[in-house]
Protein backbone atom coordinates (compact mmCIF):
# COMPACT_ATOMS: atom_id res chain seq x y z
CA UNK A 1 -2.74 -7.07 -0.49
CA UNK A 2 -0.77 -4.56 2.03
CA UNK A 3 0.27 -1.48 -0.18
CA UNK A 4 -1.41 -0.04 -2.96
CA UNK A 5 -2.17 -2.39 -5.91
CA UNK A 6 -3.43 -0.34 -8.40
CA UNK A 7 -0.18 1.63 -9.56
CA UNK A 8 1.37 3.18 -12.78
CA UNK A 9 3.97 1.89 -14.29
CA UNK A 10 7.30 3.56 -15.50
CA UNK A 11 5.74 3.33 -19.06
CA UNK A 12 2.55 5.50 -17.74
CA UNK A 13 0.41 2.13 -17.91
CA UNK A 14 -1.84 1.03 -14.75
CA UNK A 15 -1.85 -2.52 -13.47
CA UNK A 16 -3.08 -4.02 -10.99
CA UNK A 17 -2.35 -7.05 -8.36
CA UNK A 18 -5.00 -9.72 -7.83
CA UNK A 19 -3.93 -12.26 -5.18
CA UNK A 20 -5.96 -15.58 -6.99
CA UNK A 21 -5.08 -18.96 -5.07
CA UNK A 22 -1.66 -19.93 -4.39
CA UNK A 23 -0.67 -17.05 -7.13
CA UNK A 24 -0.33 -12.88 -7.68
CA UNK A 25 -1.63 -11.97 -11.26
CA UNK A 26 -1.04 -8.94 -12.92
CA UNK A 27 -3.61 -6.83 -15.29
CA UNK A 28 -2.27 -4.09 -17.02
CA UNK A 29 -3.15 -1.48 -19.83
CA UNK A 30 -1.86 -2.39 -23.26
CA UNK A 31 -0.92 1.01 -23.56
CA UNK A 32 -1.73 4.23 -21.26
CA UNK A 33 -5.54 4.69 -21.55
CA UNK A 34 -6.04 1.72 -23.89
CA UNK A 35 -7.47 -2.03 -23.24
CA UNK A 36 -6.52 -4.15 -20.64
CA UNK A 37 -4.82 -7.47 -20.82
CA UNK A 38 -5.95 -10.66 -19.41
CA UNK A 39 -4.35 -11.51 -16.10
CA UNK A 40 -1.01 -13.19 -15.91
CA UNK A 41 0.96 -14.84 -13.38
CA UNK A 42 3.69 -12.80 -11.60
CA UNK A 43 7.33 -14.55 -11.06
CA UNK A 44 6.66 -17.72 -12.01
CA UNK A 45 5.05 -21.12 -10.95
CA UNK A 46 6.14 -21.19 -7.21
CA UNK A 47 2.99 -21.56 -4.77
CA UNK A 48 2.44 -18.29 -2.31
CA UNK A 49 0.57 -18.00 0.78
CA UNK A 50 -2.44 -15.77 1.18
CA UNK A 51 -1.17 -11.51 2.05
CA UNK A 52 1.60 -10.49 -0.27
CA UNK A 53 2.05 -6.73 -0.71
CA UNK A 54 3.68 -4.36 -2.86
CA UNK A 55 5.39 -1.32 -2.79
CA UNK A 56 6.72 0.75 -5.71
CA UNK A 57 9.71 3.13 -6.15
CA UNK A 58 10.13 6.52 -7.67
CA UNK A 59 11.37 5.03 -10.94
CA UNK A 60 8.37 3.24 -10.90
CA UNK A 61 9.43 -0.48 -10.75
CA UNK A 62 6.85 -2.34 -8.49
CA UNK A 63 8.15 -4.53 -5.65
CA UNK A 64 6.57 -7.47 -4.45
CA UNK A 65 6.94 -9.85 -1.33
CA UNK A 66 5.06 -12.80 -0.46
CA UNK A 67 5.31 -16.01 1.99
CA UNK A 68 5.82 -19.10 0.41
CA UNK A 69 5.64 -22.68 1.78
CA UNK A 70 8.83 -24.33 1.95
CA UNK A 71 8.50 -27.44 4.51
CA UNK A 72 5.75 -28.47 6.13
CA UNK A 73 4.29 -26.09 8.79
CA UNK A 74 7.28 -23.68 7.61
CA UNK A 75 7.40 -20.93 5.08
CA UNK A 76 9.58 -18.04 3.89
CA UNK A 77 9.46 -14.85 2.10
CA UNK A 78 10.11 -14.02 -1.50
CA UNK A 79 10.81 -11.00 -3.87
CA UNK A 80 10.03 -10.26 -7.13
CA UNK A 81 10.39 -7.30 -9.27
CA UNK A 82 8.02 -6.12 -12.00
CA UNK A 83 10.32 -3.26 -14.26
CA UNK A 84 7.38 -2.83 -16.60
CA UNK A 85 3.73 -3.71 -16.39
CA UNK A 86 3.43 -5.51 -19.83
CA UNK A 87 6.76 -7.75 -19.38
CA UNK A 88 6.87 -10.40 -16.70
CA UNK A 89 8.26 -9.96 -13.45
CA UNK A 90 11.27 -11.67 -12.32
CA UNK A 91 11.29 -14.73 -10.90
CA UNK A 92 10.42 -15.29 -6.84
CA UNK A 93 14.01 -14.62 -5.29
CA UNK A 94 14.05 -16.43 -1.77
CA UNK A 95 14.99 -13.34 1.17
CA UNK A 96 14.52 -15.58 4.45
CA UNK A 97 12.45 -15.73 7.52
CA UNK A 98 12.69 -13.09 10.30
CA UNK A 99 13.54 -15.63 12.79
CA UNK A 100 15.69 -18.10 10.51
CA UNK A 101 12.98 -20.66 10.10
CA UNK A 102 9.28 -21.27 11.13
CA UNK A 103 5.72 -20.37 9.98
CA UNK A 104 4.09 -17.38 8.94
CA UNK A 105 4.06 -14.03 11.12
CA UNK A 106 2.63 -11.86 9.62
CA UNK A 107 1.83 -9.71 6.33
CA UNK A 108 4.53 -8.50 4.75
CA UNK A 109 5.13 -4.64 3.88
CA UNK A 110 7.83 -3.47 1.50
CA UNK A 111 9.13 0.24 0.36
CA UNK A 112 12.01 1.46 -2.23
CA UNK A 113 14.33 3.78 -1.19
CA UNK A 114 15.60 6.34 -3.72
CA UNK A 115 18.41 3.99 -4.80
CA UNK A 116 15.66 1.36 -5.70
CA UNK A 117 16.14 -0.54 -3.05
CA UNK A 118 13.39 -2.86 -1.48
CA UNK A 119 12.96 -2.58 2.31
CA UNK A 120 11.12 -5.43 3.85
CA UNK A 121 8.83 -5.50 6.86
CA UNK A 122 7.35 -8.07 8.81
CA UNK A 123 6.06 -9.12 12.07
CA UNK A 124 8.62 -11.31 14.07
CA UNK A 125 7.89 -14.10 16.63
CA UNK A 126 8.80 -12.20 19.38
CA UNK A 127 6.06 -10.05 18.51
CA UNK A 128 8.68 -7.06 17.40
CA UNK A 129 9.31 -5.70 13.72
CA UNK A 130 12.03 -7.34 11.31
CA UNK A 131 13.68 -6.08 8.22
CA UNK A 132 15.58 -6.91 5.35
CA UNK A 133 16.82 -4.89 2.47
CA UNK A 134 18.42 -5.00 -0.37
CA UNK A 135 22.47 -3.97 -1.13
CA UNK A 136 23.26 -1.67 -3.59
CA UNK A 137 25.56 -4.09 -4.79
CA UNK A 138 23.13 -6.92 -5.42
CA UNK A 139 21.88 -9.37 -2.70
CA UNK A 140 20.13 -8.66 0.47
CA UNK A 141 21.77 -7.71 3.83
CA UNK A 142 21.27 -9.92 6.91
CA UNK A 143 17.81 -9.65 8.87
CA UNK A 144 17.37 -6.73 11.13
CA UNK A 145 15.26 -6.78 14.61
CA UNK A 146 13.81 -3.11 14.51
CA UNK A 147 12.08 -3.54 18.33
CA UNK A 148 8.84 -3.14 19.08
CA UNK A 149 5.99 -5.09 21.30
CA UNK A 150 2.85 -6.78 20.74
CA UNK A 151 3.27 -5.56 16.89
CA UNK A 152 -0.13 -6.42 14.98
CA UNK A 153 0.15 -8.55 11.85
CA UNK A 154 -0.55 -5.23 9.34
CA UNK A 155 2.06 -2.36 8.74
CA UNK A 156 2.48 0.22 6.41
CA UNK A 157 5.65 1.36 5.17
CA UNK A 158 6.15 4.30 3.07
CA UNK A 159 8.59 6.47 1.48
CA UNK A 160 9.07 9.93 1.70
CA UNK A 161 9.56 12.50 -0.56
CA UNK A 162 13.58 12.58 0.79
CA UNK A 163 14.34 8.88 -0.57
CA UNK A 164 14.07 7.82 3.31
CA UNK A 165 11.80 5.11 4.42
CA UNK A 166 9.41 4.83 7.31
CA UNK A 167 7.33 2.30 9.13
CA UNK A 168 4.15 2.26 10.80
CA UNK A 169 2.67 -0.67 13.21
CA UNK A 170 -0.28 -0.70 15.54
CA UNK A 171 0.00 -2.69 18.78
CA UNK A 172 -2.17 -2.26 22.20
CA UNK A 173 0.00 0.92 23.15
CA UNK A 174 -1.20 2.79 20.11
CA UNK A 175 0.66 3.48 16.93
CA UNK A 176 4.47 2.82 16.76
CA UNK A 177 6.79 5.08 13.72
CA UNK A 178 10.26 4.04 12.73
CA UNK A 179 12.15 5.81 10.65
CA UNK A 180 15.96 6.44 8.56
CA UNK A 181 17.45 8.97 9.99
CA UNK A 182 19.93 9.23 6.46
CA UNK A 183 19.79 6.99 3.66
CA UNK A 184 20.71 3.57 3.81
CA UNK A 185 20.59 3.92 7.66
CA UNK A 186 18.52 1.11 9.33
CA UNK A 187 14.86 2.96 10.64
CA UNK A 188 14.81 3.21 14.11
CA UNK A 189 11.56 3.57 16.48
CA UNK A 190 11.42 6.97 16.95
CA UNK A 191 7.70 8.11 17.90
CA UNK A 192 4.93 6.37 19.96
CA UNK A 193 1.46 8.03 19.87
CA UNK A 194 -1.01 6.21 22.55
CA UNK A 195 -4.36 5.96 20.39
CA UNK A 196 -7.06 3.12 19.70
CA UNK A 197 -6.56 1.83 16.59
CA UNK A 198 -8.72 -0.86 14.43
CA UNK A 199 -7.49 -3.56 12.92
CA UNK A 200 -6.69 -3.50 9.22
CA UNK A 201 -6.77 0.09 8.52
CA UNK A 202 -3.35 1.54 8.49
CA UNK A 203 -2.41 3.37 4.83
CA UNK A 204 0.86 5.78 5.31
CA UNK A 205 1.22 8.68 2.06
CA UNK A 206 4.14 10.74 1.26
CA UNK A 207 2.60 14.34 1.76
CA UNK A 208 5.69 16.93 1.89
CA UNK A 209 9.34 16.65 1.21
CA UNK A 210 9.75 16.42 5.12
CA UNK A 211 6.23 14.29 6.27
CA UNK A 212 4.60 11.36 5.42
CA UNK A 213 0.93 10.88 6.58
CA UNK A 214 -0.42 7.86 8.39
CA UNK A 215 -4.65 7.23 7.67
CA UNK A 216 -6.25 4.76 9.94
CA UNK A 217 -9.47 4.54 11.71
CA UNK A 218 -9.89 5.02 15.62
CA UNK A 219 -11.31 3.08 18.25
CA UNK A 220 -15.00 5.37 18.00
CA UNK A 221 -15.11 4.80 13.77
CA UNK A 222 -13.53 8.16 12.65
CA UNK A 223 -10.97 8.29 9.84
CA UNK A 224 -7.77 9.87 11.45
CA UNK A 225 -4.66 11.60 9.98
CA UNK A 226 -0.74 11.68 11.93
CA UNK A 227 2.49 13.19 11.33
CA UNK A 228 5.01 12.24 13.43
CA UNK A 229 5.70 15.16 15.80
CA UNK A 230 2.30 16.20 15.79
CA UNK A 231 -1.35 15.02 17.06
CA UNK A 232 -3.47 12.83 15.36
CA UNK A 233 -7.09 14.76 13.58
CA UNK A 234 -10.00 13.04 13.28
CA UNK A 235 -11.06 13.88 9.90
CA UNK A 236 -14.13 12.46 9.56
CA UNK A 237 -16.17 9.13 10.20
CA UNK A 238 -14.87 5.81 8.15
CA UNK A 239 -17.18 5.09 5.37
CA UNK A 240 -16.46 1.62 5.81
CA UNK A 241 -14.19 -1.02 7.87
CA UNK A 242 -11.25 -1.61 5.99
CA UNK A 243 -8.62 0.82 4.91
CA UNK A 244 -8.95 3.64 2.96
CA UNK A 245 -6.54 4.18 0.02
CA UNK A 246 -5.06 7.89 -0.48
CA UNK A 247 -3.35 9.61 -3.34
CA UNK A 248 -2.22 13.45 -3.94
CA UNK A 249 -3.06 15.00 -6.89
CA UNK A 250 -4.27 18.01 -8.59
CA UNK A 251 -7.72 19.18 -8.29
CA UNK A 252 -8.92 23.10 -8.87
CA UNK A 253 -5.55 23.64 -9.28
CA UNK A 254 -4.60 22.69 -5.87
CA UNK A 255 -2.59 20.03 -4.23
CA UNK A 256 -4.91 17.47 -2.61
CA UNK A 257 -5.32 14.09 -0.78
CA UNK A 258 -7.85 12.41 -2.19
CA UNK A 259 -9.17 9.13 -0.26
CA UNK A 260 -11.27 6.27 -1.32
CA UNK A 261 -12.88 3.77 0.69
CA UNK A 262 -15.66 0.85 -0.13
CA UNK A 263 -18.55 2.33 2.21
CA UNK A 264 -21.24 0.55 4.59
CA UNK A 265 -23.23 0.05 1.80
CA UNK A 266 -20.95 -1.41 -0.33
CA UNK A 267 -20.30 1.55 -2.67
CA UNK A 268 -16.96 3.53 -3.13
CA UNK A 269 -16.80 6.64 -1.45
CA UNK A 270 -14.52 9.66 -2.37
CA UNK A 271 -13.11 12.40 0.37
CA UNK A 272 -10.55 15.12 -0.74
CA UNK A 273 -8.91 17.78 0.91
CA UNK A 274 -5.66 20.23 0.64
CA UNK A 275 -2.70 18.24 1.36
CA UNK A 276 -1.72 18.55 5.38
CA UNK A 277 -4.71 20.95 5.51
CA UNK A 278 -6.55 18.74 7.49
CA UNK A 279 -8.38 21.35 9.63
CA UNK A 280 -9.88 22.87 5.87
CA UNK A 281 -12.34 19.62 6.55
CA UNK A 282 -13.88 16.64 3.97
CA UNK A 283 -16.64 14.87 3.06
CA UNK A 284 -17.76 11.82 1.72
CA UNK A 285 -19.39 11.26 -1.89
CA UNK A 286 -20.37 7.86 -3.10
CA UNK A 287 -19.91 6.54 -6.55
CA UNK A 288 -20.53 3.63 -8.81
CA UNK A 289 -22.53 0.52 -8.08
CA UNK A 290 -22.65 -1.47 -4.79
CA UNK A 291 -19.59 -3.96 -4.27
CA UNK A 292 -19.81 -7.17 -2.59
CA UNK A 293 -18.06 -7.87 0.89
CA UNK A 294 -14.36 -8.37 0.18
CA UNK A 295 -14.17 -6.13 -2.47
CA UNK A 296 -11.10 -4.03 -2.72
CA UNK A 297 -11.14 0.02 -3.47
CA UNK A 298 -8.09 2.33 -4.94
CA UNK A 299 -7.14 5.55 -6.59
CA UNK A 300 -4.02 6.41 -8.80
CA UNK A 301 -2.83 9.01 -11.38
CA UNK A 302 -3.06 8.24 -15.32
CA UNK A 303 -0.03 9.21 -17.36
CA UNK A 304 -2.07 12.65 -18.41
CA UNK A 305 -2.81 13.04 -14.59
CA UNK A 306 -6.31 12.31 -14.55
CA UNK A 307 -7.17 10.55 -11.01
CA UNK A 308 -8.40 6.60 -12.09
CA UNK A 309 -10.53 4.82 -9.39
CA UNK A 310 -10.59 1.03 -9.12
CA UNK A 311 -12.35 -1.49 -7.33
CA UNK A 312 -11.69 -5.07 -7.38
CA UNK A 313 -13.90 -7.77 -5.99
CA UNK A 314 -13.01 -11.66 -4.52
CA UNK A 315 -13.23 -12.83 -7.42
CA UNK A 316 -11.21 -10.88 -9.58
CA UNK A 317 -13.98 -8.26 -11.27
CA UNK A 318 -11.75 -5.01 -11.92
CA UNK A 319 -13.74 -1.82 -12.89
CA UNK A 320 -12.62 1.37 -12.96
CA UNK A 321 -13.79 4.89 -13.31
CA UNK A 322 -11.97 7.58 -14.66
CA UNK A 323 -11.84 12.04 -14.37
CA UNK A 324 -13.61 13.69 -16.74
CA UNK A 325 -11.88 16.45 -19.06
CA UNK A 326 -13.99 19.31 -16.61
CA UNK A 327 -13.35 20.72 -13.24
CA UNK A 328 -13.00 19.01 -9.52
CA UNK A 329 -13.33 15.41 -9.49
CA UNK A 330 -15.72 14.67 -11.97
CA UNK A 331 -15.75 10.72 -12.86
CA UNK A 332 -16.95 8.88 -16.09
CA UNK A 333 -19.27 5.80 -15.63
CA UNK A 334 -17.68 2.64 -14.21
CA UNK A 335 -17.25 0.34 -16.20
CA UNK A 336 -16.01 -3.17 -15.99
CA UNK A 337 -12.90 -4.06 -17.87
């Protein structure tokens, strides 16, 4: 999935997202820190295609967007929202294709603004970024062509600690950034930073009530931070390929970044470091067993604030690992839920 899948609820409960065949499940807590539920289907019967993502908003409704098939060698995108983790979402609302009609271009991203609103991002044909987002009034507004050239197929859109949202894309010239410049305003492309970037490695994090952070890997392996209007820092090598995910919290005390990422080996590996500090340094430390290829890593907050890891393989194992009642980040034993 593009966005973070493993997410608390506005009831304090954590779920997760498991793309399974042509359908997204949901797992969640039956209450905060109790049992999990078996998986259930999200919005309905309708088929989806492989890559939906997610995004969630500050009152803590999850969004989700997905391509669907709709003629043959055609699809479009849907929307569903989940309000609460143990009701079902609503059902798949059709939004549209960035260029009217065709196949698949890309994976979707999606943020909420402060008014709740869903912002939709995907690659268009011309090889550009589209948008569509929601009205306040209900309904979505008509599809947007945000720019942009040789756009890869992954973004990551984020929303800042001001309600605004923001966009980033790689493509061959390095790392594009759109952003609102009020609320409600469509983003425009308003930074381009010429660095090698991998493929598949983009995660963006609200990290002040003016920045957001962008984490992706460089062309030579290392684990790099940006904030637009600055340089990107190499903050250490990538304990694995894919992307890391990142969440502040509390740790000594302090307000930290804390990464996770599956590693080489197939283990998850933990980094953490004072928020926009990242000249203070970090390190990895490896935890729990070794995951198979394909296997999916993330970290979240707990209703009492305790940081919860997750990992979730191929075929739909979720275990998780939670902070012990002592000081730094101190996990229980994973265990498989």
């Amino acid at each position: 999935m593009n966005g973070e899948w493993f997410i608390r609820g506005r009831d304090g409960r954590l779920s997760v997202y498991i793309p399974s065949g042509d359908a997204l499940l949901c797992r969640a807590e039956r209450h905060p820190g109790g049992p999990w539920e078996a998986p259930r289907r999200v919005g309905g019967g309708q088929k989806l295609l492989p890559g939906p993502a997610v995004g969630q908003g500050a009152d803590g409704y999850a969004h989700l967007v997905s391509w669907r098939p709709t003629v043959p060698g055609e699809s479009g995108l849907v929307h569903s929202t989940h309000f609460r983790p143990h009701l079902a979402a609503l059902d798949w609302v059709p939004v549209g294709h960035p260029s009217k009609k065709g196949d698949r271009t890309g994976m979707p991203a999606v943020a909420v603004d402060a008014e709740g609103r869903a912002h939709v991002f995907v690659r268009n044909l011309g090889g550009g970024v589209s948008m569509v987002a929601q009205k306040a009034t209900g309904g979505w507004d008509p599809w947007r062509d945000l720019k942009g050239d040789g756009v890869r197929e992954d973004l990551a859109a984020v929303t800042g600690e001001s309600g605004r949202v923001e966009l980033y894309a790689a493509a061959p010239v390095g790392i594009l950034h759109w952003r609102q410049e009020e609320p409600g305003a469509q983003p425009v492309l308003d930074e381009v930073v010429e660095v090698p970037v991998r493929p598949g490695t983009l995660r963006a994090l609200a990290t002040s009530p003016d920045s957001t952070t962008l984490f992706y890997t460089d062309g030579s392996g290392d684990l790099c931070a940006w904030r637009p209007g600055g340089k990107p820092v190499a903050l250490l090598p990538a304990a694995g390929p894919g992307p890391a995910s990142a969440v502040r919290c509390t740790l000594g005390g302090h307000d930290c970044t804390l990464l996770a990422q599956r590693s080489a080996d197939g283990r998850v590996a933990f980094a953490a470091y004072p928020t926009e500090q990242e000249s203070s340094g970090a390190w990895w430390t490896e935890s729990g067993p070794r995951l198979p290829a394909g296997a999916r890593v993330a970290v979240a907050e707990d209703a009492e604030g305790r940081v919860v890891a997750a990992s979730l393989t191929e075929d739909g194992e979720l275990r998780l690992a939670r902070q012990k009642d002592e000081p730094g980040l101190a996990l229980a034993a994973w265990r498989t839920v």
